[in-house]
C-alpha atoms as a PDB file:
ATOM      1  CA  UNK A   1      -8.837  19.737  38.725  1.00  0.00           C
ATOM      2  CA  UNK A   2      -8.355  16.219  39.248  1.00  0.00           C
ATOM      3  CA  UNK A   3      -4.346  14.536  39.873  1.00  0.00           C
ATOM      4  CA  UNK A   4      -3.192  12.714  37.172  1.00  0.00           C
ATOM      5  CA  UNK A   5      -1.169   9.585  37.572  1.00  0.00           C
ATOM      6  CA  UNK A   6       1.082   8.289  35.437  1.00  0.00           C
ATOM      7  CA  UNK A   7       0.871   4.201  33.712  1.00  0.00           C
ATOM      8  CA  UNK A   8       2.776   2.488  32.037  1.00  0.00           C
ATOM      9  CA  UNK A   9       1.354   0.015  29.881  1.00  0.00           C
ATOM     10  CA  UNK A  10       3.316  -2.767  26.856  1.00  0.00           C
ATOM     11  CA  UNK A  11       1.117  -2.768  23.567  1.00  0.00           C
ATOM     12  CA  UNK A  12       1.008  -5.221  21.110  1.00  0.00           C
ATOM     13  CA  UNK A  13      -0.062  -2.895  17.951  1.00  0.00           C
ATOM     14  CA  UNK A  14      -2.168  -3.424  14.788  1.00  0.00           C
ATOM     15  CA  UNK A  15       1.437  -4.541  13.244  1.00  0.00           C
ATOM     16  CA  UNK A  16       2.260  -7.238  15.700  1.00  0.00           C
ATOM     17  CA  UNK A  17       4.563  -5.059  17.389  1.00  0.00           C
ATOM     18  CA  UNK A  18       4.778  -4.282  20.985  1.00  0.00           C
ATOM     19  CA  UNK A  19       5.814  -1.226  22.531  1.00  0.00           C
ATOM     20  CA  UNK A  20       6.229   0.372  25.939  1.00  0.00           C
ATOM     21  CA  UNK A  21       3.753   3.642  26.719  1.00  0.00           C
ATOM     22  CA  UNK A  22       3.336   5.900  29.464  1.00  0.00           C
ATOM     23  CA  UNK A  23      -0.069   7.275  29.862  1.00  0.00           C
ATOM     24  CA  UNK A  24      -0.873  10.335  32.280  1.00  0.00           C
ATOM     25  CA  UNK A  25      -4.070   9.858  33.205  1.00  0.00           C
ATOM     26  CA  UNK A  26      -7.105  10.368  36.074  1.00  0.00           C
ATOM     27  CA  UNK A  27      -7.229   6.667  36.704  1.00  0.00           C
ATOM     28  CA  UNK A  28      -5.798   3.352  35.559  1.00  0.00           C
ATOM     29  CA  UNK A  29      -9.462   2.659  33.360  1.00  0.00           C
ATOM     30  CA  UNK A  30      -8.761   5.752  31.528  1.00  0.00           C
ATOM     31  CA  UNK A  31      -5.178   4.741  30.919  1.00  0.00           C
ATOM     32  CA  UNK A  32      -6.285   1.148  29.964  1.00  0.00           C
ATOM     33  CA  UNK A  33      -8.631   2.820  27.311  1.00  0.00           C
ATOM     34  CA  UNK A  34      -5.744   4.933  25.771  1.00  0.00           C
ATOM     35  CA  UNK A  35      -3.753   1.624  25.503  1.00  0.00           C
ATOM     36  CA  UNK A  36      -6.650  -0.389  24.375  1.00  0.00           C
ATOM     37  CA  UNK A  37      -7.278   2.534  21.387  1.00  0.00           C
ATOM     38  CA  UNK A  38      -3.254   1.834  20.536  1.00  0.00           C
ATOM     39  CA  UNK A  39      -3.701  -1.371  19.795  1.00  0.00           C
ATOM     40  CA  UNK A  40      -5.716  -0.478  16.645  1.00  0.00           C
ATOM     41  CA  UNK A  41      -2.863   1.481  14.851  1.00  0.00           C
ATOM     42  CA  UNK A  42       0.690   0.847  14.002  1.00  0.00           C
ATOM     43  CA  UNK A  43       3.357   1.245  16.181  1.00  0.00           C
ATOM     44  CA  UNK A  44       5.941   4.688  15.818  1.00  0.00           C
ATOM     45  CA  UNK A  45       8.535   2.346  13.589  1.00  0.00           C
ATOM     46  CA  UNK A  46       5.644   1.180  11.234  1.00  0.00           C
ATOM     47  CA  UNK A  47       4.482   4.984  10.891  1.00  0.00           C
ATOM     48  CA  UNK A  48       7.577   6.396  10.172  1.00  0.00           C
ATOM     49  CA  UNK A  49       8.184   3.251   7.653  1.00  0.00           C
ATOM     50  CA  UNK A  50       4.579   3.800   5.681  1.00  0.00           C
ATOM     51  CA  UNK A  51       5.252   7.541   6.173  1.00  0.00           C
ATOM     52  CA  UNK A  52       8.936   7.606   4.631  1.00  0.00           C
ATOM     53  CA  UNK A  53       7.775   4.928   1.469  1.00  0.00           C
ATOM     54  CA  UNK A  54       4.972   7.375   0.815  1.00  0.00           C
ATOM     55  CA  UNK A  55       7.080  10.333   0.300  1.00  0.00           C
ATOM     56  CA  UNK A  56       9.638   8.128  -1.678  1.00  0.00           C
ATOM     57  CA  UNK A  57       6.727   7.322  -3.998  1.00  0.00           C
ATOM     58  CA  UNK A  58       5.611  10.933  -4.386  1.00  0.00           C
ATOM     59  CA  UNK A  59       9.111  12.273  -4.824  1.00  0.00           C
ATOM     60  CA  UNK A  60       9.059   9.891  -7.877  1.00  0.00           C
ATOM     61  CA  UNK A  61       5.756  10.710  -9.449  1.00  0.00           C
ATOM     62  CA  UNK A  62       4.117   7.414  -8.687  1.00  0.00           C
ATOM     63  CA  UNK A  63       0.401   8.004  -8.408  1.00  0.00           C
ATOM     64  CA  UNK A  64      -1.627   6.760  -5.082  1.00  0.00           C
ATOM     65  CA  UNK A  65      -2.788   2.750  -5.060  1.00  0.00           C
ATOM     66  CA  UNK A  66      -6.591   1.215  -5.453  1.00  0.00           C
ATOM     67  CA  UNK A  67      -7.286  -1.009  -2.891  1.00  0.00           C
ATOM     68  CA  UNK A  68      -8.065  -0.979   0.713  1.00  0.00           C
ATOM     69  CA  UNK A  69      -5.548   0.532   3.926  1.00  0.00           C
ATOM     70  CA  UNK A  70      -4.126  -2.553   4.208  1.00  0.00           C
ATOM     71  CA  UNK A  71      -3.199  -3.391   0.814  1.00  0.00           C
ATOM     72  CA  UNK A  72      -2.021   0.144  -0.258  1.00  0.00           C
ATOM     73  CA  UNK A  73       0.432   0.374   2.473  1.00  0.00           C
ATOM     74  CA  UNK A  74       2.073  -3.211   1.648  1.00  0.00           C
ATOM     75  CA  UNK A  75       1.754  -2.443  -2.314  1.00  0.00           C
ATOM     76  CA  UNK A  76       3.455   0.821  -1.449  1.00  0.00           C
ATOM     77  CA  UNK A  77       6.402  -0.583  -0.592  1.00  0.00           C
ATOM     78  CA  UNK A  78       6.563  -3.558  -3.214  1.00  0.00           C
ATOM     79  CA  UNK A  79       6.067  -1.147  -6.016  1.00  0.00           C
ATOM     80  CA  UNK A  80       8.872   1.148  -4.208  1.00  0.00           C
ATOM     81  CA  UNK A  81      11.220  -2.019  -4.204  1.00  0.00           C
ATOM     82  CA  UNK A  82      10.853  -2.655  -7.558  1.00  0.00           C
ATOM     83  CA  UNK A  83      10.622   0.837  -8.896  1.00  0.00           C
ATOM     84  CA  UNK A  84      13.878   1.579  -6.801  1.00  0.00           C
ATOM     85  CA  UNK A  85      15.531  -1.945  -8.163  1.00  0.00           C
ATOM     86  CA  UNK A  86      14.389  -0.992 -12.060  1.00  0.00           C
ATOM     87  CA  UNK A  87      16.027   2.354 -11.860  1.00  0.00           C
ATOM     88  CA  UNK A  88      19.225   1.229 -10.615  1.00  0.00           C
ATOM     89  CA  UNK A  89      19.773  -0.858 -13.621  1.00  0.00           C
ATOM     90  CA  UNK A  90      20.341   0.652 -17.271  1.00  0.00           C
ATOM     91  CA  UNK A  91      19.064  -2.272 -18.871  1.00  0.00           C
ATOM     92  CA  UNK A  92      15.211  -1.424 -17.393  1.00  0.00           C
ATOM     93  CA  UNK A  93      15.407   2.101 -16.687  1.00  0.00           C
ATOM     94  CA  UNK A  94      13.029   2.717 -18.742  1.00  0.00           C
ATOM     95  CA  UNK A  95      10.389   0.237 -17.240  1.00  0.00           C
ATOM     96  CA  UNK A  96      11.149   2.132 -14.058  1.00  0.00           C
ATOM     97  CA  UNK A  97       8.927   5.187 -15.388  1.00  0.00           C
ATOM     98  CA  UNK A  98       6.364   2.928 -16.024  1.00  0.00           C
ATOM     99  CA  UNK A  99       5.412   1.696 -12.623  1.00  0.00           C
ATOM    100  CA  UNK A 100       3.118   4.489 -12.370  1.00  0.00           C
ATOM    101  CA  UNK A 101       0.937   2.870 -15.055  1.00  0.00           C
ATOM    102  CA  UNK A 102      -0.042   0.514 -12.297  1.00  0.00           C
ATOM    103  CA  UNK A 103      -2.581   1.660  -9.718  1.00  0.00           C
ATOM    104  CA  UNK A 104      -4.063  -1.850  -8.444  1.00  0.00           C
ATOM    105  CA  UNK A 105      -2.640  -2.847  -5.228  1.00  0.00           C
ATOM    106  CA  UNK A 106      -3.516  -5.874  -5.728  1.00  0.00           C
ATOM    107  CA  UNK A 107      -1.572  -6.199  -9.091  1.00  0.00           C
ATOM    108  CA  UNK A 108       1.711  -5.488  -7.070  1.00  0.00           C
ATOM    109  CA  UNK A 109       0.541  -7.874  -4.351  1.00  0.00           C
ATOM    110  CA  UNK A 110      -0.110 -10.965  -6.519  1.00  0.00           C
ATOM    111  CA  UNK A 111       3.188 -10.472  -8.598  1.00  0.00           C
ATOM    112  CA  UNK A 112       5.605  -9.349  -5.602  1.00  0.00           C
ATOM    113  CA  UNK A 113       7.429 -12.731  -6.275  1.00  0.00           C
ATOM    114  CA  UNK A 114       7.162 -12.326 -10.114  1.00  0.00           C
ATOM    115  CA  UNK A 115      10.366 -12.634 -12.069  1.00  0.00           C
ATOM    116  CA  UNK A 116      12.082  -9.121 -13.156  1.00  0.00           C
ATOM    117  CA  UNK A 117      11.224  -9.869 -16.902  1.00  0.00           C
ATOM    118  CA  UNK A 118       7.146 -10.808 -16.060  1.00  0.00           C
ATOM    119  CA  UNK A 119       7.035  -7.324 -14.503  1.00  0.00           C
ATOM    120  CA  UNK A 120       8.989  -5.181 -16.867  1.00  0.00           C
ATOM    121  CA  UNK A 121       7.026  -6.796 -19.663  1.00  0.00           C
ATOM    122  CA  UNK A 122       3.668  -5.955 -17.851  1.00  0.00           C
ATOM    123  CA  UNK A 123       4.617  -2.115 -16.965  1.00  0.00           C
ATOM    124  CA  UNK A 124       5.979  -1.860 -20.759  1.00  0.00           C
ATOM    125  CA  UNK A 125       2.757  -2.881 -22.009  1.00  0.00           C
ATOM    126  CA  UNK A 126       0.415  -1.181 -19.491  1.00  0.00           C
ATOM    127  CA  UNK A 127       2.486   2.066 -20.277  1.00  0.00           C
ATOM    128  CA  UNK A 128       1.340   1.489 -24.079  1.00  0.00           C
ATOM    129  CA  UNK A 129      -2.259   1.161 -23.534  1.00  0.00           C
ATOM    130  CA  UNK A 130      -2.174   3.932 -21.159  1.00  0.00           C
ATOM    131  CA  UNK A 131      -0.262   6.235 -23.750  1.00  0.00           C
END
């Protein structure tokens, strides 16, 4: 069995993030792999971020996103702003039930700077065609 030695290596991750890891490995081209590999996913603070907006989402029946990775994970927490925002407030409580009429990413992407009214008026009227 071979020693292992231990690296430490900064990564910049897929989110723009940098981070320090230590890597126990046979030789500093196996640990420059590992931290090479890292670079392609997103850091711990990212993952517990997607990972936490995900089970808010669930917890409030909101179905899973169309789109691709990328998009789903920013939607994901647009539409969990706004669905958060729209059932704090009495006056669009009810539009708050309706965010889960929308499944395009890309819907929640285009409007994330959309006025309160321009969304609650969409999500009323998706959640009558839907009904």
């Amino acid at each position: 069995m071979s020693a292992k030695f231990e690296y430490r290596r900064s990564v910049t991750h897929r989110c723009g993030h940098s981070q320090s890891h230590t890597f126990f490995a046979r030789c500093r081209q196996e640990a420059d792999s590992w931290a090479f590999n890292l670079k392609k996913v997103e850091c711990d603070a990212c993952r517990e971020k997607t990972d936490r907006i995900a089970a808010e989402a669930k917890a409030a029946n909101l179905p899973a996103l169309l789109g691709s990775p990328n998009q789903i994970t920013w939607a994901n927490a647009i539409r969990q702003r706004i669905y958060n925002m729209l059932s704090r407030t009495d006056r669009y409580h009810h539009a708050a039930s309706c965010c889960q009429h929308e499944t395009q990413a890309t819907w929640w992407i285009e409007n994330r700077k959309a006025t309160i009214q321009i969304i609650v008026a969409h999500l009323t009227d998706s959640g009558r065609r839907a009904a």
